[in-house]
Protein backbone atom coordinates (compact mmCIF):
# COMPACT_ATOMS: atom_id res chain seq x y z
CA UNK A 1 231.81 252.03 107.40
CA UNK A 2 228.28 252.90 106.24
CA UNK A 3 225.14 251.28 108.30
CA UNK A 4 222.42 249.72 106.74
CA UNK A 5 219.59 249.90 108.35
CA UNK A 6 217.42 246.96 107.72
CA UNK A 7 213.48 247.45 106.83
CA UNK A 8 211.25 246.15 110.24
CA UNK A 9 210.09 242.45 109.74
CA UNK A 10 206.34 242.92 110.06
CA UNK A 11 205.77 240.74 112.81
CA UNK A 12 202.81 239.74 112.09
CA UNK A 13 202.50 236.92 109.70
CA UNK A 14 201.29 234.59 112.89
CA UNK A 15 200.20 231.35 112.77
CA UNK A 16 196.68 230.06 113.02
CA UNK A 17 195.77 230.46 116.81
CA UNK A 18 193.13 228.65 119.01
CA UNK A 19 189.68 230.22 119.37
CA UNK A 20 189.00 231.07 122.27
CA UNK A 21 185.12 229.99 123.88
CA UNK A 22 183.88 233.79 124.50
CA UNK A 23 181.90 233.21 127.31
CA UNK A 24 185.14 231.65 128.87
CA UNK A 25 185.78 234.19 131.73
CA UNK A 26 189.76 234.96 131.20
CA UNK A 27 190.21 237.37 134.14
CA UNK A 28 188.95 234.17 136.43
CA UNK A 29 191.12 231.82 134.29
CA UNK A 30 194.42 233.94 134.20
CA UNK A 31 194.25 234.05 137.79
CA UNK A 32 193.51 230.76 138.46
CA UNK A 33 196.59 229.51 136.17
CA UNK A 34 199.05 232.06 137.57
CA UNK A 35 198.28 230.29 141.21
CA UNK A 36 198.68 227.09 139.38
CA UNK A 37 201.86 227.67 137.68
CA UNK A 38 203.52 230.00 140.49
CA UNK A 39 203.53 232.33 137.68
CA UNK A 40 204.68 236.22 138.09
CA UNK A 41 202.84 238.70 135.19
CA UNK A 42 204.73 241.69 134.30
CA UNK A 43 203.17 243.65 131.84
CA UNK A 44 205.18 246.90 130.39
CA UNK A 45 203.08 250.28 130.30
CA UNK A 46 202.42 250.13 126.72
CA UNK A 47 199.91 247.10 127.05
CA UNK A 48 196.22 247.22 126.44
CA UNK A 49 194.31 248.18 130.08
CA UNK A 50 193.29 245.16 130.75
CA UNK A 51 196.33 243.61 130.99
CA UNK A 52 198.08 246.36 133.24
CA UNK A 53 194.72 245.55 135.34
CA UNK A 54 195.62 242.46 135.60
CA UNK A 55 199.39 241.75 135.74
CA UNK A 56 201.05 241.58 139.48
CA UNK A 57 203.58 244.43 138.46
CA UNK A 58 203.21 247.25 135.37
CA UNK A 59 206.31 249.26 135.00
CA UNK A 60 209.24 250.40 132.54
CA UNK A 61 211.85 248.27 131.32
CA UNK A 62 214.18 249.06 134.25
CA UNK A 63 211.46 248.24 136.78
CA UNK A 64 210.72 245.11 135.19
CA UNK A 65 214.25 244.29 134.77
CA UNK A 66 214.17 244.45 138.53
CA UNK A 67 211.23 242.70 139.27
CA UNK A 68 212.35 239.95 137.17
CA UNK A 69 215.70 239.62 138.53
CA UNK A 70 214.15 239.36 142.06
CA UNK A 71 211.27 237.40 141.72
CA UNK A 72 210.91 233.70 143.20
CA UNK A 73 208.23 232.53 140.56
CA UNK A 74 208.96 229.45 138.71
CA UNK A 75 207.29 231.11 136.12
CA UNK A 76 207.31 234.35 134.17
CA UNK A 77 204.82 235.57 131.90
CA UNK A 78 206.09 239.13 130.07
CA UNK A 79 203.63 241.04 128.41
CA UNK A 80 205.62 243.37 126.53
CA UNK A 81 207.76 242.74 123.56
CA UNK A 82 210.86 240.12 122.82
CA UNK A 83 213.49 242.10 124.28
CA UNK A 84 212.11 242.74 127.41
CA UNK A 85 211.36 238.49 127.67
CA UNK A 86 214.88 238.32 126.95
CA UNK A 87 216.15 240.28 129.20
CA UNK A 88 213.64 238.46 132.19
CA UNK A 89 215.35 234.93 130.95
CA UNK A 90 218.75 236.29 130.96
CA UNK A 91 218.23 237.18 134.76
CA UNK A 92 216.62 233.88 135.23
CA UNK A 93 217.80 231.20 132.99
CA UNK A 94 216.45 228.53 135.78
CA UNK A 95 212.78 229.89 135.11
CA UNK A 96 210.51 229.61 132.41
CA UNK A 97 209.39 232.62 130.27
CA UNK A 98 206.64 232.87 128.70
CA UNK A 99 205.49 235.83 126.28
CA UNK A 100 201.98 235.76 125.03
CA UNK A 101 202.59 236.62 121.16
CA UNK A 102 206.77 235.92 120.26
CA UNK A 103 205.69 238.04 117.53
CA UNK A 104 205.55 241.21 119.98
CA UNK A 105 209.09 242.34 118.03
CA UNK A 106 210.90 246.07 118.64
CA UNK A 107 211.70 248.34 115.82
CA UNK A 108 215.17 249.45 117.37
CA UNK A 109 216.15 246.18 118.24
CA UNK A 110 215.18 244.86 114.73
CA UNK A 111 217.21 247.58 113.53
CA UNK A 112 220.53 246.87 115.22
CA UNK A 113 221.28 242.98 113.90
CA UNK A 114 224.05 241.59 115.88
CA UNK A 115 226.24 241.23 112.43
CA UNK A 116 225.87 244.45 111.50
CA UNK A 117 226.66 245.75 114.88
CA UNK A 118 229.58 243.67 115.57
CA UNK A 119 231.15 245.10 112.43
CA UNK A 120 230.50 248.45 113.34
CA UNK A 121 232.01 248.68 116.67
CA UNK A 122 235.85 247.68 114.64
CA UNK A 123 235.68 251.03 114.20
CA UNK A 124 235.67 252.16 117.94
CA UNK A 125 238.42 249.28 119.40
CA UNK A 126 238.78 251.59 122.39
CA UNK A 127 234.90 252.52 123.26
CA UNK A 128 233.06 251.92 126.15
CA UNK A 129 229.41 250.09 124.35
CA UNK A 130 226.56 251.37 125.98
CA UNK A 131 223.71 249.69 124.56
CA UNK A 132 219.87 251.10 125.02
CA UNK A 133 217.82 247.92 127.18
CA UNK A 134 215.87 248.02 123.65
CA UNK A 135 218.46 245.43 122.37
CA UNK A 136 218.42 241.53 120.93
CA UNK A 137 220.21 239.12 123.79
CA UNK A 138 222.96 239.30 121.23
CA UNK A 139 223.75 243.13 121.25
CA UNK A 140 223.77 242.96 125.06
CA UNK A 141 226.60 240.31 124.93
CA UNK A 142 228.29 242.88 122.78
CA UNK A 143 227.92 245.51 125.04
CA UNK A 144 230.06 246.90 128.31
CA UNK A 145 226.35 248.27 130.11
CA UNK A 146 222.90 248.61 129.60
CA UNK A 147 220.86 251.53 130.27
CA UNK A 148 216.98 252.43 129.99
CA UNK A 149 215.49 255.50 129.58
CA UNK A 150 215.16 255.66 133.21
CA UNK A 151 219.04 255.63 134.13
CA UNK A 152 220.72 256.51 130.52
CA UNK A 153 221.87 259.68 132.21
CA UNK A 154 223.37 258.21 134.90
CA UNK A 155 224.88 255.15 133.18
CA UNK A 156 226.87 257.61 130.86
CA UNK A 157 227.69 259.84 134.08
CA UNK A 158 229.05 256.46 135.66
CA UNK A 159 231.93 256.15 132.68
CA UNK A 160 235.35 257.69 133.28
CA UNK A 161 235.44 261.13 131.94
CA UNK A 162 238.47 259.57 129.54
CA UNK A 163 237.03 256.98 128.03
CA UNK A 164 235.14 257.55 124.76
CA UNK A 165 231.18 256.00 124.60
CA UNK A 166 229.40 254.15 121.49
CA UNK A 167 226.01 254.35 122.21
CA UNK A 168 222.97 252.06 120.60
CA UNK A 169 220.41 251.83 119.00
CA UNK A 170 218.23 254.85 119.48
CA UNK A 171 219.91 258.10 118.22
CA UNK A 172 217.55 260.58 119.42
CA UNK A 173 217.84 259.18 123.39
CA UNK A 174 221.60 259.43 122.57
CA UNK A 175 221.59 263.05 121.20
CA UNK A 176 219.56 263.85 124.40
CA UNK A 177 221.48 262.01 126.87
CA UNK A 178 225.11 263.63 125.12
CA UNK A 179 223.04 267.54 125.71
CA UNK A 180 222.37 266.05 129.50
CA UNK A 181 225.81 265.28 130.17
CA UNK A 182 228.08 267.08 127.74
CA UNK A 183 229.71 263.66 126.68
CA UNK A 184 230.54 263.10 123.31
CA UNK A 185 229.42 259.36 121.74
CA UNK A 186 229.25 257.45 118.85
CA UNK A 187 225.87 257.02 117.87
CA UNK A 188 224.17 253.94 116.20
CA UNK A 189 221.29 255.19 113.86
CA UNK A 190 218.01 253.51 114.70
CA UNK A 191 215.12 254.94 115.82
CA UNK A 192 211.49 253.57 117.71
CA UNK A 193 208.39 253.88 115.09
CA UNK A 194 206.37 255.48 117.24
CA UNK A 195 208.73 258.31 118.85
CA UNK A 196 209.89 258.99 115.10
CA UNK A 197 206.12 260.06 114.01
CA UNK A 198 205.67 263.07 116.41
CA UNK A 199 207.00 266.14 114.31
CA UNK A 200 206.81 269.90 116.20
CA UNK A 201 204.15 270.72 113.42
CA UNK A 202 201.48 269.01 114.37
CA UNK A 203 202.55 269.18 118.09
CA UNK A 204 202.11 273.46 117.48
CA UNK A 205 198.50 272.60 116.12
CA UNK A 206 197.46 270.58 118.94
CA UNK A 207 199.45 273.24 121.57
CA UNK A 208 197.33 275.82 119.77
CA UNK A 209 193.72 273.84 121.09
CA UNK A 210 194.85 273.11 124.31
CA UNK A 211 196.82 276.14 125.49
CA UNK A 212 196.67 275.48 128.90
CA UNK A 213 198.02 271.62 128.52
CA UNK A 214 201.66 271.12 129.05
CA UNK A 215 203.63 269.11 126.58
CA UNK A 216 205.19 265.73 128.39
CA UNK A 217 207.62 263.70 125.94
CA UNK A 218 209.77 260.88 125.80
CA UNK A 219 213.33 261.06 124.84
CA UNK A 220 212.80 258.91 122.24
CA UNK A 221 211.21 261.90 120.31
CA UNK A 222 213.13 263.66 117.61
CA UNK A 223 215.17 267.38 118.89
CA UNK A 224 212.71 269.55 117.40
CA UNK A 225 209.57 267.77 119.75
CA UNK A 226 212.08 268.09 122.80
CA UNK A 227 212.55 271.70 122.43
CA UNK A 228 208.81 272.29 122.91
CA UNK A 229 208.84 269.66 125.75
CA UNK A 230 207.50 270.96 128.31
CA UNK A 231 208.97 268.01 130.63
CA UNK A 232 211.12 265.16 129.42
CA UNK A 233 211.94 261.70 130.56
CA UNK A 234 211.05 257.90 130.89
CA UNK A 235 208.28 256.26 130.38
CA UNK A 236 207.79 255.97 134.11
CA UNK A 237 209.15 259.48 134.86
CA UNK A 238 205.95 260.66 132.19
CA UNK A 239 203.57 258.80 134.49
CA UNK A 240 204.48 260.26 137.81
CA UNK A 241 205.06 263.70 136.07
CA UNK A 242 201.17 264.15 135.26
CA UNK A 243 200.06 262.38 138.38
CA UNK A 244 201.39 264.84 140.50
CA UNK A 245 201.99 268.03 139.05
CA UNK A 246 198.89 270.05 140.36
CA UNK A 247 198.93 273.24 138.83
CA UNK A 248 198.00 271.57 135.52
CA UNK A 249 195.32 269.49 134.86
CA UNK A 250 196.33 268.86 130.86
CA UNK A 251 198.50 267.29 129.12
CA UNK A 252 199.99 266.28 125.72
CA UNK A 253 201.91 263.35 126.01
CA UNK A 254 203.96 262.51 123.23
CA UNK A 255 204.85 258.63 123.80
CA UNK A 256 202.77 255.67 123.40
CA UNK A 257 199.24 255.75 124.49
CA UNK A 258 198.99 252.81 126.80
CA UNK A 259 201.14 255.12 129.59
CA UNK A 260 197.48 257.37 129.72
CA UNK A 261 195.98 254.35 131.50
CA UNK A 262 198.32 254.86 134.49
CA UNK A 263 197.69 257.92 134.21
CA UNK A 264 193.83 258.17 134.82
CA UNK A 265 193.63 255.55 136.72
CA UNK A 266 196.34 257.16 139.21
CA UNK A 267 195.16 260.65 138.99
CA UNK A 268 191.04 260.37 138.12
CA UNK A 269 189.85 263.42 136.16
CA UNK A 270 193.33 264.16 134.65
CA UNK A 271 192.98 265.52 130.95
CA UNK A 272 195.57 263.57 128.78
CA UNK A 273 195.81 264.06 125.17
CA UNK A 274 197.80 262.29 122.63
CA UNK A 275 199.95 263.40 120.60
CA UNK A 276 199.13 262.83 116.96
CA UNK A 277 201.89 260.73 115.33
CA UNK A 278 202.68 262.08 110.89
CA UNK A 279 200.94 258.56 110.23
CA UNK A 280 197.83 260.84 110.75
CA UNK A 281 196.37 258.10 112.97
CA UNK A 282 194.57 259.65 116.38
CA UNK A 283 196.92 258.47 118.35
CA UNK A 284 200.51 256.42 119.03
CA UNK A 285 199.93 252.80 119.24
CA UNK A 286 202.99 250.30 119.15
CA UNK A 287 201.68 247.84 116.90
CA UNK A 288 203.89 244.85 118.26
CA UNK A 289 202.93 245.48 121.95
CA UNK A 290 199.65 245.39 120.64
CA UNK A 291 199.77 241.72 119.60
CA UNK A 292 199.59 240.38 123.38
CA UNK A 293 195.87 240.12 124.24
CA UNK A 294 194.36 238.17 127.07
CA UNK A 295 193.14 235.39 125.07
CA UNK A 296 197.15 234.95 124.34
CA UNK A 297 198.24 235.43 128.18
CA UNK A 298 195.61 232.91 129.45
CA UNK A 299 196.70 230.44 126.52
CA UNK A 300 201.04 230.92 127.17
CA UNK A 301 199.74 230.57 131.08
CA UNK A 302 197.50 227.29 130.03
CA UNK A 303 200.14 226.06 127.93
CA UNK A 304 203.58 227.24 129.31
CA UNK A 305 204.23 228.56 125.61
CA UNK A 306 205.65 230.31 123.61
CA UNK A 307 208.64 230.34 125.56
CA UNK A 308 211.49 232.56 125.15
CA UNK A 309 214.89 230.74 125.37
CA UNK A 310 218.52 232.69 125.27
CA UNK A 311 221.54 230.60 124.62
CA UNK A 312 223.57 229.73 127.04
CA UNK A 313 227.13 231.39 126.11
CA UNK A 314 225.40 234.51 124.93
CA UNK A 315 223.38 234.76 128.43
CA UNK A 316 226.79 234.66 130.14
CA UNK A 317 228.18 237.39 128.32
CA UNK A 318 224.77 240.03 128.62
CA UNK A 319 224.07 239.04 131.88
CA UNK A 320 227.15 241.15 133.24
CA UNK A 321 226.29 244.24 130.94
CA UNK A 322 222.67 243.99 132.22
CA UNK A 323 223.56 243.06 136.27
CA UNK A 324 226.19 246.59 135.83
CA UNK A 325 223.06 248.35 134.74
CA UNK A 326 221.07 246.94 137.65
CA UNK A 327 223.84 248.16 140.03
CA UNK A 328 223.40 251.69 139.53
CA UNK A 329 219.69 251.19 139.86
């Protein structure tokens, strides 16, 4: 069977929102309403600053994951994309989640519809489905366990050496996680927008101005920007790379920008430089975790919307893909 990839919905035809007074002072207000509403803010590296600044826990998708699962809030606000919201109500279909844009979409999860997918996997009847945390509710119920960057390694490891692996959505994390652990899998072709943009050409210009940096990347990127990597891993693992490796005080970091505010702010006077994406932009923005602002957080705080809702018989059946995950930490 051939796989069509579907073209990303844009995301972005929102409708009209409330304007917000500017002289209204959100920090104050956000923090007022998250007393109010026993809310918990979890806010995903790749958010502006001011949101990290402000949420009660920043983090990866597995740390989130975490926090969500094991928070006593009776409300959640997730600044991050769909997905992750998903994955916090799934954990917590008792609580209400809130996401300040529902807009906030993910390229591989767009590009893995549950149809699609379904149909696919006739073809492995006898495959373990790991399925990348970057998945719809619906892919999850689909799957046997969920992985992030963080643990992908690990969760593969954790399969009998005799059983055969599909993995999804992002090829390039599977490629890297099959040369980490020698495994053979079945690989669903999608891809994250901004990963797919660094190319080793333009990553040997920018090497070539800053000879001293070293190159950090996530495994997201495509096998020719791994193979100049001068380090490799999660999101997370990126962040506490630079912060406290020493002998270098620059680096490229070829993942989305937002993870550079973590790292100045944890290692102050820390040269990081990002890596130019073929878009010729000056640096790797993801557009859709760009659409939560803090006039949106203090409005889905104020108004307890939009909320993110997961049916009930598909919750049942990702919730044990996702609590397997959570297992092997």
């Amino acid at each position: 069977m051939s796989v069509s990839i579907p073209k990303m919905p844009l995301h972005l035809g929102m409708p009209e929102r409330e304007i917000i007074d500017p002289r209204l002072d959100l920090e104050a207000e956000i923090k007022r309403l998250r007393v109010e509403r026993k809310a918990i803010i979890l806010a995903h590296y790749y958010q502006d600053g001011e949101i990290q600044d402000i949420a009660d826990v920043v983090g990866d998708s597995l740390a989130l994951a975490q926090r969500a699962r094991a928070t006593d809030a009776e409300v959640i606000a997730f600044c991050g994309v769909h997905f992750m919201a998903e994955t916090a109500k799934i954990l917590n279909m008792d609580k209400i989640v809130v996401m300040p844009d529902s807009d906030a979409g993910c390229s591989l999860a767009d590009r893995c519809p549950p149809d699609q997918f379904s149909e696919w996997l006739l073809q492995y009847p006898d495959h373990v489905v790991v399925s990348y945390i970057n998945t719809s509710a619906s892919i999850k119920a689909l799957s046997d366990i969920i992985c992030t960057s963080t643990n992908a390694v690990r969760v593969v490891e954790s399969i009998p050496a005799d059983r055969k692996i599909v993995f999804a959505p992002d090829r390039h994390l599977g490629r890297w996680v099959m040369k980490q652990t020698g495994r053979e899998m079945a690989l669903w072709p999608g891809f994250c927008v901004v990963h797919e943009q660094f190319t080793a050409r333009k990553l040997i210009k920018l090497r070539r101005e800053y000879p001293e940096a070293e190159l950090v990347a996530h495994p997201e990127c495509e096998q020719s920007v791994l193979d100049m990597a001068d380090y490799i891993g999660s999101t997370n693992q990126l962040i506490e790379y630079v912060v406290n490796t020493k002998s270098v005080d620059e680096f490229i970091v070829a993942t989305e920008m937002g993870v550079m505010h973590q790292m100045r702010k944890r290692r102050p006077g820390v040269r990081v430089i990002g890596a130019e994406p073929a878009s010729g932009c000056e640096c790797a923005v993801c557009p859709y975790m760009r659409l939560n602002t803090m006039e949106k957080l203090y409005l889905a705080l104020r108004d307890l919307k939009p909320q993110v809702d997961v049916p009930a018989e598909i919750a049942a059946r990702a919730v044990l893909p996702v609590e397997r995950m959570l297992a092997l930490g």
